[in-house]
N, C-alpha and C. Protein backbone atom coordinates (compact mmCIF):
# COMPACT_ATOMS: atom_id res chain seq x y z
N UNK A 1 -56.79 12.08 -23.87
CA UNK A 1 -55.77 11.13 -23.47
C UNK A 1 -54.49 11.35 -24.27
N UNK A 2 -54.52 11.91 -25.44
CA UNK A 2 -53.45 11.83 -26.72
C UNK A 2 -52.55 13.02 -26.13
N UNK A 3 -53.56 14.11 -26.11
CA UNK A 3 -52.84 14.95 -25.33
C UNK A 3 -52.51 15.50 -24.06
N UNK A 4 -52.78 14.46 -23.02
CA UNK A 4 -52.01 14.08 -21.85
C UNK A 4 -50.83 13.42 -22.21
N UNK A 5 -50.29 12.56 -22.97
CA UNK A 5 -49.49 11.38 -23.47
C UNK A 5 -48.41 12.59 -24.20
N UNK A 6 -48.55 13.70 -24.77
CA UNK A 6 -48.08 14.49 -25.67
C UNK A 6 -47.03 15.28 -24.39
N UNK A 7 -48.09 16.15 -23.51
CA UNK A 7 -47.85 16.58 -22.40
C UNK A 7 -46.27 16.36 -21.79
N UNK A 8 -46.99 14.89 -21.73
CA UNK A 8 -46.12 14.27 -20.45
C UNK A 8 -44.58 14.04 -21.03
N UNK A 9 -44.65 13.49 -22.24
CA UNK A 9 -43.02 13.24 -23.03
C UNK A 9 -42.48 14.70 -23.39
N UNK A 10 -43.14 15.76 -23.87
CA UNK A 10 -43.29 17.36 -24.00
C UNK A 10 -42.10 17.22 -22.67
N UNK A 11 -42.59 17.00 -21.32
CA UNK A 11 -42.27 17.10 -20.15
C UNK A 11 -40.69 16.59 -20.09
N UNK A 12 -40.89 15.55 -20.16
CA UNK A 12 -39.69 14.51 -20.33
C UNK A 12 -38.49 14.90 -20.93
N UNK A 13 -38.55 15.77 -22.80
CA UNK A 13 -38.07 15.87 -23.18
C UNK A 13 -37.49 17.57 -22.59
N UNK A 14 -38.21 18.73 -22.06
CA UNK A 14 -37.66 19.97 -21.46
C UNK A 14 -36.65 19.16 -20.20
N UNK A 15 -37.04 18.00 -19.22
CA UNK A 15 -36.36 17.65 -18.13
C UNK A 15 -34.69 17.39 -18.81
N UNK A 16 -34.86 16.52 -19.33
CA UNK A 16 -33.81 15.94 -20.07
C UNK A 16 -32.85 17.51 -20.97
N UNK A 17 -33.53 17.68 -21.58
CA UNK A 17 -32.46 19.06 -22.06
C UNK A 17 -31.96 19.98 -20.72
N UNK A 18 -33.03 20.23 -20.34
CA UNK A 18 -32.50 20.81 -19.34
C UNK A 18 -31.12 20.28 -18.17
N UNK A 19 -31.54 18.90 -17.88
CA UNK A 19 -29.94 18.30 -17.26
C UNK A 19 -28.87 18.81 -18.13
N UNK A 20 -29.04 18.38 -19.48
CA UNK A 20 -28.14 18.39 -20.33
C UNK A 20 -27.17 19.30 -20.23
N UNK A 21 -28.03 20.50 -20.62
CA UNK A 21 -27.45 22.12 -20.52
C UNK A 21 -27.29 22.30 -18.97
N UNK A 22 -27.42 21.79 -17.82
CA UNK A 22 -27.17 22.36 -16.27
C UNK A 22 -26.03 21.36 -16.35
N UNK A 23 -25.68 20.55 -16.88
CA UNK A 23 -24.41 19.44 -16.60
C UNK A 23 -23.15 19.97 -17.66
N UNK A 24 -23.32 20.34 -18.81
CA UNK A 24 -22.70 21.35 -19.77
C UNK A 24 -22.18 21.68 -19.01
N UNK A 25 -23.08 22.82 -18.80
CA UNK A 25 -22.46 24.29 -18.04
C UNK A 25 -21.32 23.86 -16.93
N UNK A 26 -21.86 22.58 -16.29
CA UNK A 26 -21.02 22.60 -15.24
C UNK A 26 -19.49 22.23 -15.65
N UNK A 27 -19.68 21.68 -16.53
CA UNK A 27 -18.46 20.94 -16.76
C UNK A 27 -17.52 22.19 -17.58
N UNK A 28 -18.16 22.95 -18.36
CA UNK A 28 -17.82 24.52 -18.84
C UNK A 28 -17.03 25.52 -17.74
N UNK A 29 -17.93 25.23 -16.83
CA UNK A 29 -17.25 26.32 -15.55
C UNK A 29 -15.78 25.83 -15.48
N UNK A 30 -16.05 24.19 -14.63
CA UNK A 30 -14.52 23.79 -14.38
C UNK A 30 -13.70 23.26 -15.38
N UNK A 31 -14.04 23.23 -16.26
CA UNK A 31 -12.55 23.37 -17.57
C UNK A 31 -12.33 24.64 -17.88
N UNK A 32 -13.20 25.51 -17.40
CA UNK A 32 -12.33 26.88 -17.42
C UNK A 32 -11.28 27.06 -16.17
N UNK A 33 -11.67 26.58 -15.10
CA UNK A 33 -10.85 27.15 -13.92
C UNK A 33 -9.58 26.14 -14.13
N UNK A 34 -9.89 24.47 -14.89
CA UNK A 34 -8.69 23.67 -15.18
C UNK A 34 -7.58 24.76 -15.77
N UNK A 35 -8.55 25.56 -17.17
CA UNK A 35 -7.52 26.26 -18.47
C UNK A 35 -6.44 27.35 -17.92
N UNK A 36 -7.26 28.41 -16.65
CA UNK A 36 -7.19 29.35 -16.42
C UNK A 36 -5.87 29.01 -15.66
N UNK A 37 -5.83 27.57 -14.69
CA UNK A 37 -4.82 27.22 -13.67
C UNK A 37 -3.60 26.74 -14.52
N UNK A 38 -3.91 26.46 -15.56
CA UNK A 38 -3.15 25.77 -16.19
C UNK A 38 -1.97 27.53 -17.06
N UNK A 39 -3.10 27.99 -17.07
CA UNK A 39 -2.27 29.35 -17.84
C UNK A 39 -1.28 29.96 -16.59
N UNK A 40 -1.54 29.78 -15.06
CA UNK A 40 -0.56 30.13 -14.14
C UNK A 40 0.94 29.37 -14.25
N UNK A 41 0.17 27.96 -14.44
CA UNK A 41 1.22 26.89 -14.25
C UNK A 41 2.99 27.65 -15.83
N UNK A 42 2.13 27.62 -16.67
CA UNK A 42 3.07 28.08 -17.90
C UNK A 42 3.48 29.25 -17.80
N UNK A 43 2.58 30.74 -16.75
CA UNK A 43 3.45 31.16 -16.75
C UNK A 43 4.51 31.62 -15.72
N UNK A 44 4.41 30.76 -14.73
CA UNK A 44 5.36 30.26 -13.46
C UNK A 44 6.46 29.80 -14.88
N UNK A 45 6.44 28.76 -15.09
CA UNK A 45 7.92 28.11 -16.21
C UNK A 45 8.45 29.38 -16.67
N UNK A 46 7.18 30.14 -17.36
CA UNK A 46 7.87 30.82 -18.20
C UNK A 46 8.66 31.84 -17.66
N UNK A 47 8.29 32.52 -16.72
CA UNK A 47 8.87 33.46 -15.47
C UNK A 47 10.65 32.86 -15.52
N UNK A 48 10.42 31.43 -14.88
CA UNK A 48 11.75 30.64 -14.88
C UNK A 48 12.85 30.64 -16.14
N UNK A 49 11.98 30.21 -16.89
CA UNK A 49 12.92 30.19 -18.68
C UNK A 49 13.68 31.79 -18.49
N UNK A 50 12.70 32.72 -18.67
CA UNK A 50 13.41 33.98 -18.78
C UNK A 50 14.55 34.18 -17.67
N UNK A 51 14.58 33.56 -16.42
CA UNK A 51 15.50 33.79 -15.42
C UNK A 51 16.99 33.67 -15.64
N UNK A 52 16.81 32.54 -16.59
CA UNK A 52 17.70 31.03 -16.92
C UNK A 52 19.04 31.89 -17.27
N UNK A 53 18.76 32.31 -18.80
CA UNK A 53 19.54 33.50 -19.47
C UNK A 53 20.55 34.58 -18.77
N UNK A 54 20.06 35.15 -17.82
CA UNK A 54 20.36 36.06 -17.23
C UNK A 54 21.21 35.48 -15.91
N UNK A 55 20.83 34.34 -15.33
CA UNK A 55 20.88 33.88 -14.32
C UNK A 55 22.97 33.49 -14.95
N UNK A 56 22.87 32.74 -15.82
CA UNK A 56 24.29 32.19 -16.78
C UNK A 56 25.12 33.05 -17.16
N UNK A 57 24.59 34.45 -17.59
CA UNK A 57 25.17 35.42 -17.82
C UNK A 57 25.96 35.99 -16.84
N UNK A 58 25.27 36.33 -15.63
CA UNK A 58 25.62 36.50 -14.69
C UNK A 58 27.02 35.83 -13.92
N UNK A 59 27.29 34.38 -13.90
CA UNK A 59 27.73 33.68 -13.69
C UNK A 59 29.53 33.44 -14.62
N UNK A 60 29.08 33.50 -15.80
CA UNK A 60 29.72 33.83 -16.85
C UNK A 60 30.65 34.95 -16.78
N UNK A 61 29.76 36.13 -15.98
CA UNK A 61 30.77 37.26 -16.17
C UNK A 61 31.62 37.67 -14.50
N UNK A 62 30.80 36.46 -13.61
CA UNK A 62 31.99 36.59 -12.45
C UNK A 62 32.79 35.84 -11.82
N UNK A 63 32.56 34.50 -12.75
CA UNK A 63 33.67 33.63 -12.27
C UNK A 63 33.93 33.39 -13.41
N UNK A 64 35.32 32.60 -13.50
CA UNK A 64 36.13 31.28 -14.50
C UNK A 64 35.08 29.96 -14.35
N UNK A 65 34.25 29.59 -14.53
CA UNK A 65 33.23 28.66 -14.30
C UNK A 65 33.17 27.60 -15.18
N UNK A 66 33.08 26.84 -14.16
CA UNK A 66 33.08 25.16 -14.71
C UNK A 66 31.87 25.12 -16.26
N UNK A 67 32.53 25.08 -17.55
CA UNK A 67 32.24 25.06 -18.77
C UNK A 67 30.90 24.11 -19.09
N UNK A 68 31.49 22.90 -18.45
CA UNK A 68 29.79 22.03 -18.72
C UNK A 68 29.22 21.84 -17.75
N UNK A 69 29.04 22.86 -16.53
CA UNK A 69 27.85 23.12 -15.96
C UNK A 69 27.03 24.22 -16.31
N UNK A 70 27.45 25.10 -16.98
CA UNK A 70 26.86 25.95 -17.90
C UNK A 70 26.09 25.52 -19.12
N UNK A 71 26.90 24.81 -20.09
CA UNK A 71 26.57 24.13 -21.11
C UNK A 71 25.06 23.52 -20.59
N UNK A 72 25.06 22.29 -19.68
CA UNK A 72 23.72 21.30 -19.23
C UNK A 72 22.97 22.66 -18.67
N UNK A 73 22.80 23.58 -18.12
CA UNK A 73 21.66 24.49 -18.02
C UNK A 73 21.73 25.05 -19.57
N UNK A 74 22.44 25.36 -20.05
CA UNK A 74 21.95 25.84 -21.46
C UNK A 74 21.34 25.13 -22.37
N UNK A 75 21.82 23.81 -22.28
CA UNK A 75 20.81 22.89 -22.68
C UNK A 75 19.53 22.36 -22.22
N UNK A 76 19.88 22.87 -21.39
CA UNK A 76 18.46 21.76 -20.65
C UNK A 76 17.20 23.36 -20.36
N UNK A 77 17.51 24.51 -20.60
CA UNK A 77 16.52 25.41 -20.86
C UNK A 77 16.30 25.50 -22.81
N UNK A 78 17.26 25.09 -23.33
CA UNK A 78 16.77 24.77 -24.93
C UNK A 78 15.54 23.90 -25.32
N UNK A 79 15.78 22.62 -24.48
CA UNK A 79 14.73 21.60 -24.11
C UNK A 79 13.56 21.73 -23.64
N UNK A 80 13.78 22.74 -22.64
CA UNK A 80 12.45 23.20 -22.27
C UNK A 80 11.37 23.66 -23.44
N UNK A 81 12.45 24.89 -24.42
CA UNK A 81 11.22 25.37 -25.32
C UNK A 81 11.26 24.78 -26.20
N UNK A 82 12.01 23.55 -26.83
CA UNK A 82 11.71 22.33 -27.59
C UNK A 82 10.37 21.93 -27.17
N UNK A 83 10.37 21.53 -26.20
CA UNK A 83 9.21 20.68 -25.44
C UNK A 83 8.29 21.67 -25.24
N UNK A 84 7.52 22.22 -26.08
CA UNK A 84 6.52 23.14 -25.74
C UNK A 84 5.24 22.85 -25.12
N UNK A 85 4.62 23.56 -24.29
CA UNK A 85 3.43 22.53 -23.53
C UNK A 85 2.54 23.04 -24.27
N UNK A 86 1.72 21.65 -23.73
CA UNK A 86 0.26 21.75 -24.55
C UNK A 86 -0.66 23.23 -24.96
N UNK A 87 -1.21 23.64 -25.89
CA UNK A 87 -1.66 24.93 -25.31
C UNK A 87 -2.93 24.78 -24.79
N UNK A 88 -3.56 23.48 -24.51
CA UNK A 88 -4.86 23.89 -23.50
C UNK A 88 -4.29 23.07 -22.38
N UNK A 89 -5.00 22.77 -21.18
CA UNK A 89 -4.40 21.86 -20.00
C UNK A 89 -4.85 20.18 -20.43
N UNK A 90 -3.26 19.92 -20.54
CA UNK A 90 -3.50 18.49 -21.09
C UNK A 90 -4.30 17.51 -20.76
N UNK A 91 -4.88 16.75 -21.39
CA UNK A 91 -5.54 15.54 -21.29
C UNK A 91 -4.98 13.95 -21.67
N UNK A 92 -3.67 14.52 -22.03
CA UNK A 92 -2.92 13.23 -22.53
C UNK A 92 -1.80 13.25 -21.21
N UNK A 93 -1.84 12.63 -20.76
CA UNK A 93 -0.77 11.76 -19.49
C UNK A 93 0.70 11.87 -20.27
N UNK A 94 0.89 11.27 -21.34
CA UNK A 94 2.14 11.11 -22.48
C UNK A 94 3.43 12.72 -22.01
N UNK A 95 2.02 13.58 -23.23
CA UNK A 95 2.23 15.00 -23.27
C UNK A 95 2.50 15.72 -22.31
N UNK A 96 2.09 15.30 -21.03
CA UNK A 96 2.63 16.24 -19.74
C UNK A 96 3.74 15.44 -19.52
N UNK A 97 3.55 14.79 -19.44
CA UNK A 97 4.78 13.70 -19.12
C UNK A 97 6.17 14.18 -19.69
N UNK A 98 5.97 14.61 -20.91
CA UNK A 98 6.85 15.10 -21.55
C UNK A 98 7.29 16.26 -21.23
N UNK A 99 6.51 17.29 -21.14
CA UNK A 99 6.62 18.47 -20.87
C UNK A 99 7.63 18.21 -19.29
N UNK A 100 7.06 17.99 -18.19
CA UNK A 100 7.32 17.63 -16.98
C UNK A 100 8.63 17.37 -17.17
N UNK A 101 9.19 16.44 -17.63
CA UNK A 101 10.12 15.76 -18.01
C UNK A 101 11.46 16.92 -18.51
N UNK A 102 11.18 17.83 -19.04
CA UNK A 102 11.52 18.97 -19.56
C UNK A 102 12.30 19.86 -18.75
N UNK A 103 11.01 19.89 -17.67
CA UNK A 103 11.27 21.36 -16.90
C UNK A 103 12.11 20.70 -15.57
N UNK A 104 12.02 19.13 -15.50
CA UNK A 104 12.56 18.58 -14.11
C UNK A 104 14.15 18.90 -14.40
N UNK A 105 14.69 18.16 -15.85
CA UNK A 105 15.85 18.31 -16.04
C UNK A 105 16.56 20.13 -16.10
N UNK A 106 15.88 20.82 -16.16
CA UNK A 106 16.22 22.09 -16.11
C UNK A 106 16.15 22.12 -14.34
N UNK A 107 15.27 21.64 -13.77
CA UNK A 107 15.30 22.10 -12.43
C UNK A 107 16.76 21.28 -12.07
N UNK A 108 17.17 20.21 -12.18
CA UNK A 108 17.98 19.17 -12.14
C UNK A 108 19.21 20.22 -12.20
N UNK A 109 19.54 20.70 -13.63
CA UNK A 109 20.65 21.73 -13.88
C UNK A 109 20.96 22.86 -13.27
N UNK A 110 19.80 23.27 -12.99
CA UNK A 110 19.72 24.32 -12.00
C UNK A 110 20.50 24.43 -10.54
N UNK A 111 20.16 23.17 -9.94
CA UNK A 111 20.29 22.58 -9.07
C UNK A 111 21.97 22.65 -8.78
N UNK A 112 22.24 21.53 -9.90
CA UNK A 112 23.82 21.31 -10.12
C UNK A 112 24.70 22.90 -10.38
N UNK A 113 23.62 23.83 -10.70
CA UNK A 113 24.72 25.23 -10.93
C UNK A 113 25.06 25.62 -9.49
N UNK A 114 23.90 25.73 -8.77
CA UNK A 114 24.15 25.89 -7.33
C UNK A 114 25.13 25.60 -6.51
N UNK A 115 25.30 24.49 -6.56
CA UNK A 115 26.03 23.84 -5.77
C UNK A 115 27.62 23.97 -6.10
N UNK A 116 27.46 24.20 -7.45
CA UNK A 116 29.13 24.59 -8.17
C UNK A 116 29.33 25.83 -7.72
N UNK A 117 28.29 26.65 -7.78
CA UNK A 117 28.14 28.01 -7.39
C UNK A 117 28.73 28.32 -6.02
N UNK A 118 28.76 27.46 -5.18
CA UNK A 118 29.12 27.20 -3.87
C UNK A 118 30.38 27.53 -3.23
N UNK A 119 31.32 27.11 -4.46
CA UNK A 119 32.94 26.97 -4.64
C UNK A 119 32.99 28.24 -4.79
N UNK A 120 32.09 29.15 -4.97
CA UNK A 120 33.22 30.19 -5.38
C UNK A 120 32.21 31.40 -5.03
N UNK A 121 33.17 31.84 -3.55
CA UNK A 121 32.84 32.83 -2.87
C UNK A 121 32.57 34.45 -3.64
N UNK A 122 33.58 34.67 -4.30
CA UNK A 122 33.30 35.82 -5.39
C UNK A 122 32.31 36.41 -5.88
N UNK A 123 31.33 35.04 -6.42
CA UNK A 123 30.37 34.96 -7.04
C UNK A 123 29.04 34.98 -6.17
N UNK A 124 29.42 34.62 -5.27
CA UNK A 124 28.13 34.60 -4.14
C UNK A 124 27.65 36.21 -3.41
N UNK A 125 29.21 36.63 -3.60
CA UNK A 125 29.27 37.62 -3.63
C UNK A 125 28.31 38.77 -4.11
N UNK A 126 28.38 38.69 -5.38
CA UNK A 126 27.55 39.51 -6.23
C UNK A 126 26.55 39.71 -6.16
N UNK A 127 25.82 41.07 -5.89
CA UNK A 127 24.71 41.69 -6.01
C UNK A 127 23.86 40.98 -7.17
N UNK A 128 24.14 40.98 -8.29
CA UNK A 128 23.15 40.05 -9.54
C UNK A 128 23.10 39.17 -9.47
N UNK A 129 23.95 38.74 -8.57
CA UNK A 129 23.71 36.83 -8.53
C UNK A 129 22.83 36.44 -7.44
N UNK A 130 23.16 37.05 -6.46
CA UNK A 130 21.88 37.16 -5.10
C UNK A 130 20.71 37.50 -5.33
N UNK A 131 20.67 39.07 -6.43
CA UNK A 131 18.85 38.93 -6.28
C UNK A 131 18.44 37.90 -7.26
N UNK A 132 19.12 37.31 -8.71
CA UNK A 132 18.84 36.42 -9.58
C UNK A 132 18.53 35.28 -8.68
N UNK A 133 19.45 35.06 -7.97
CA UNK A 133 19.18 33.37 -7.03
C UNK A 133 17.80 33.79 -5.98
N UNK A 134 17.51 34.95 -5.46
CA UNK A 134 16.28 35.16 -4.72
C UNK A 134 15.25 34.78 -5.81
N UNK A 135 15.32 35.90 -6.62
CA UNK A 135 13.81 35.38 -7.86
C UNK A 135 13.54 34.34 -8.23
N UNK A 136 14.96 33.10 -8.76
CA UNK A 136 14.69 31.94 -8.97
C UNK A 136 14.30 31.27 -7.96
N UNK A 137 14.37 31.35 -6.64
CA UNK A 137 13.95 30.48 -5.24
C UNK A 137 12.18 30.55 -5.44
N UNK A 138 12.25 32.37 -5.63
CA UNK A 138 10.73 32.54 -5.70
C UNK A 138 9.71 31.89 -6.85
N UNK A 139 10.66 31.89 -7.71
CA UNK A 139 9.89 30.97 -8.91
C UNK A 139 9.21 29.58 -8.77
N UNK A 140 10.49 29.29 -8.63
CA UNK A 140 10.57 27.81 -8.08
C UNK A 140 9.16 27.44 -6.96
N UNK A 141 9.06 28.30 -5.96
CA UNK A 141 8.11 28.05 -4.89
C UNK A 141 6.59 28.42 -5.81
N UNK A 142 6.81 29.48 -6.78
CA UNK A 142 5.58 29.87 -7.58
C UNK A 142 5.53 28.59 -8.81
N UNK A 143 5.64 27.82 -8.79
CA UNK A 143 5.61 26.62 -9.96
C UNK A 143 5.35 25.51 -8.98
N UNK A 144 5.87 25.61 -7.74
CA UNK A 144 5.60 24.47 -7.14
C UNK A 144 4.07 24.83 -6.90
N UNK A 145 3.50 25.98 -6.18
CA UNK A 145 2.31 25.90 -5.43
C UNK A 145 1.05 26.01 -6.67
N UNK A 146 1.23 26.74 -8.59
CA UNK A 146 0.66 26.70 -9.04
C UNK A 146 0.45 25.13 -10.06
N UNK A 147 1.56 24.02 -9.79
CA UNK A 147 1.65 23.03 -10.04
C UNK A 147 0.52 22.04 -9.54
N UNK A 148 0.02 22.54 -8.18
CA UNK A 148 -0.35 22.00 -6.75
C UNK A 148 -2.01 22.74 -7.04
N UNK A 149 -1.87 23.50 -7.51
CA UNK A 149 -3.42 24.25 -8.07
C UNK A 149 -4.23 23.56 -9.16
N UNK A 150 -3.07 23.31 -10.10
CA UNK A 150 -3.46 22.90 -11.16
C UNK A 150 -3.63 21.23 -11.07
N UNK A 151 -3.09 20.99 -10.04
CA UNK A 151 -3.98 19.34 -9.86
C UNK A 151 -5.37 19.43 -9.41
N UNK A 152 -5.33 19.88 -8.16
CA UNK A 152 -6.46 20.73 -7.71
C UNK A 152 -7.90 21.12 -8.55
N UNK A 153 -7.43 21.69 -9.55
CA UNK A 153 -8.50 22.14 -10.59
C UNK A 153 -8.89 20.69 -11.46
N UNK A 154 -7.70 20.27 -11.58
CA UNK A 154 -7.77 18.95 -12.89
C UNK A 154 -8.58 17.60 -11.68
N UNK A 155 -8.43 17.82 -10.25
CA UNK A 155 -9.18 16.78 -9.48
C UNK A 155 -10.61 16.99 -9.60
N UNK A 156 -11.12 18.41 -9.47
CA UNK A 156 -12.42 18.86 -9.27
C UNK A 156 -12.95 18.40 -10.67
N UNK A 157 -12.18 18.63 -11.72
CA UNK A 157 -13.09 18.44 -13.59
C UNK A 157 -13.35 17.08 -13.19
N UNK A 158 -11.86 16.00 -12.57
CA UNK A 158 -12.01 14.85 -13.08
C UNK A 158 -13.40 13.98 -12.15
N UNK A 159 -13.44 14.67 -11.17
CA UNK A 159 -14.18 13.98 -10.11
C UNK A 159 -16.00 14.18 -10.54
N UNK A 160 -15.55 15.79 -10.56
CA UNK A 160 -17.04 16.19 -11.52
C UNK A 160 -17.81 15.58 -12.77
N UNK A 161 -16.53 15.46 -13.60
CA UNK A 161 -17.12 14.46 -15.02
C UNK A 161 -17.65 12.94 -14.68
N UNK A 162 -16.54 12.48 -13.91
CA UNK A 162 -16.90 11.22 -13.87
C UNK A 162 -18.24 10.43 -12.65
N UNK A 163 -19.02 12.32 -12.22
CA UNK A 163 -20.20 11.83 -11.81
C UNK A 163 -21.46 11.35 -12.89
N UNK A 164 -22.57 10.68 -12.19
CA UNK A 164 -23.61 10.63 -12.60
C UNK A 164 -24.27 11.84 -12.73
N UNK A 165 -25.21 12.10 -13.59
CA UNK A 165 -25.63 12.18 -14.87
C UNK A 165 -24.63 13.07 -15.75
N UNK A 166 -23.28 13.42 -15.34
CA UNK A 166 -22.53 14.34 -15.91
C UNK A 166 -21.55 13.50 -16.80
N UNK A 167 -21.08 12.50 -16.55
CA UNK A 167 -20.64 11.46 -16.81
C UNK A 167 -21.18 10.99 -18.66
N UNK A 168 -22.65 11.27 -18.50
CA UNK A 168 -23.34 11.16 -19.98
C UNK A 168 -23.23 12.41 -20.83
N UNK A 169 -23.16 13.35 -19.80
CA UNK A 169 -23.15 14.44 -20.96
C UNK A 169 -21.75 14.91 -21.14
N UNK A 170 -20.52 14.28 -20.75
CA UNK A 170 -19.29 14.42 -20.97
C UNK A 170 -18.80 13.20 -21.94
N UNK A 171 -19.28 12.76 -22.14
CA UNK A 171 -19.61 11.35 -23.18
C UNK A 171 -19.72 11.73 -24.14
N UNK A 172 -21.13 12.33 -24.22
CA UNK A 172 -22.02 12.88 -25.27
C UNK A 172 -21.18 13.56 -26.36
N UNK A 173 -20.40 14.74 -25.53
CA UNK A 173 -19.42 15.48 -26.34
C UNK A 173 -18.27 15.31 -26.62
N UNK A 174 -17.61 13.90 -26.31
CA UNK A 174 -16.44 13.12 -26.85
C UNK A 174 -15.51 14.11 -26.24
N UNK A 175 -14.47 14.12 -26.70
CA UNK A 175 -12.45 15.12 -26.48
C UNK A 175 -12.93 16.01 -25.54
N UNK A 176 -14.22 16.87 -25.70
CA UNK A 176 -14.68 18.41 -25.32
C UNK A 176 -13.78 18.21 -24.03
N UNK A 177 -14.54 16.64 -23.40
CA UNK A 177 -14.81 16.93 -21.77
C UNK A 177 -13.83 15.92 -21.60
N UNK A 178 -12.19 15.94 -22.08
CA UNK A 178 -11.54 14.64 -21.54
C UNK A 178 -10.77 14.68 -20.53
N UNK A 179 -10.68 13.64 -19.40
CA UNK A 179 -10.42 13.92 -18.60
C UNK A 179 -8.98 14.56 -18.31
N UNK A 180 -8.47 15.21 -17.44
CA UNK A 180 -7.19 16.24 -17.15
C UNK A 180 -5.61 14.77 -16.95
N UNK A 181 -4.81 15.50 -17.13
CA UNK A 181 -3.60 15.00 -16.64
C UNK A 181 -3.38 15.65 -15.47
N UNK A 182 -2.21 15.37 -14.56
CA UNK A 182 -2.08 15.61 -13.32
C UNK A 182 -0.54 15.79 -13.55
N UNK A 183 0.05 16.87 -12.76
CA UNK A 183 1.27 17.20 -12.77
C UNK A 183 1.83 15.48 -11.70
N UNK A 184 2.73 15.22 -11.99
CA UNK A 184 3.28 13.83 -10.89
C UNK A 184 4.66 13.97 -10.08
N UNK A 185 5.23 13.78 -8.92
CA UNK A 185 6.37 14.41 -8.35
C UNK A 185 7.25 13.48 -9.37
N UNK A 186 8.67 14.59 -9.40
CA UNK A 186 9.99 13.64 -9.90
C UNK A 186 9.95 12.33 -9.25
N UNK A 187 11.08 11.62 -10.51
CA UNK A 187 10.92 10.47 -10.18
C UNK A 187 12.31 10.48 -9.24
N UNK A 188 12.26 8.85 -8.40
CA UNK A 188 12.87 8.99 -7.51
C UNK A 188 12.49 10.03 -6.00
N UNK A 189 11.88 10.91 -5.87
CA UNK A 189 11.36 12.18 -5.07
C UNK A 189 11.11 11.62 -3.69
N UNK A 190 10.69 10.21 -3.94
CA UNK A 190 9.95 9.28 -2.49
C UNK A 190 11.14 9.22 -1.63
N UNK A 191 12.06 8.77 -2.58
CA UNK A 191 13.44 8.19 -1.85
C UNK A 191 14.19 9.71 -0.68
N UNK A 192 14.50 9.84 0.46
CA UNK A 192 15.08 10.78 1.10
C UNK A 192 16.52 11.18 0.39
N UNK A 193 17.32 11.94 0.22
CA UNK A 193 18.70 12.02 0.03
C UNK A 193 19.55 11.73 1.10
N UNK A 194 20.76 11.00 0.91
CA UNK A 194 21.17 10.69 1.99
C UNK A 194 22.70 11.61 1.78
N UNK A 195 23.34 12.32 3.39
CA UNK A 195 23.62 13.38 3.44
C UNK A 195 24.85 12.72 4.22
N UNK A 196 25.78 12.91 3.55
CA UNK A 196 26.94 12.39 4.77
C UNK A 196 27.71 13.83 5.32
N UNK A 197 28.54 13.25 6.05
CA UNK A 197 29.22 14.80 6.63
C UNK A 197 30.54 14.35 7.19
């Protein structure tokens, strides 16, 4: 009888490890594919940062150009690498927040060069300024869709952890398994622009 009774908890206790380590693992897999998406996401920005430079230079050397629209992209790509992102895929809401916050106002400046850019045919002109403004379009679309991944990945961890019996063993290991932040659209973004003519 003692050792039927031995057996059976023997039993109990392989079941139980065993979840343990099959719920691990799982949660192992997708915080890797979170980390891995998250390493696209930084280096989409980073692609961008390097554009930035070149993109001003450019600009600089073919028009007379409006002084502090240059300046706010030069600042606002300084900010960017002020604001350095997390180096694993964040779990603090704050910290992306921040980061986010970062790269919008650079997109923001960006934005505003364009449109100054507009005024002045010369410049539109230019061979370096056309393929620079192609690559940055392409960037831009490569940050948006790996932005859009990386929620993606951070939905699957978050949905995964916060199942049953995974739920305990993401517990178990405290920070290991905390749940993801989510990239969030600019603010204001809901609102349409309104376009007069």
């Amino acid at each position: 009888m003692r050792k039927t009774g031995w057996l059976i908890g023997l039993g109990v206790v392989v079941l139980l490890g065993f979840a343990v380590a099959s719920g691990y693992n799982h949660l192992v897999q997708l915080d890797q594919d979170v980390q891995a998406q998250w390493a696209q996401v930084e280096s989409a920005y980073q692609r961008r940062a390097d554009l930035v430079p070149n993109l001003v230079a450019t600009v600089k050397g073919s028009a007379k150009f409006e002084q502090d629209t240059l300046t706010a992209v030069t600042e606002a790509r300084a900010r960017v690498g002020q604001v350095a992102p997390p180096s694993a895929p964040p779990g603090d809401p704050a910290a992306l927040q921040r980061f986010q916050q970062a790269q919008d106002q650079l997109s923001s400046s960006l934005s505003r060069l364009l449109v100054v850019a507009e005024r002045y045919p010369e410049l539109k002109t230019t061979t370096a300024f056309r393929d620079l403004m192609a690559q940055l379009e392409g960037t831009e679309n490569r940050i948006s869709v790996e932005r859009m991944r990386f929620n993606e990945a951070a939905r699957g961890f978050n949905a995964a952890r916060s199942r049953l019996p995974t739920v305990l063993v993401a517990n178990l290991f405290g920070s290991r398994f905390a749940p993801k932040a989510y990239f969030q659209s600019q603010a204001g973004a809901a609102t349409a622009p309104r376009v007069q003519f």
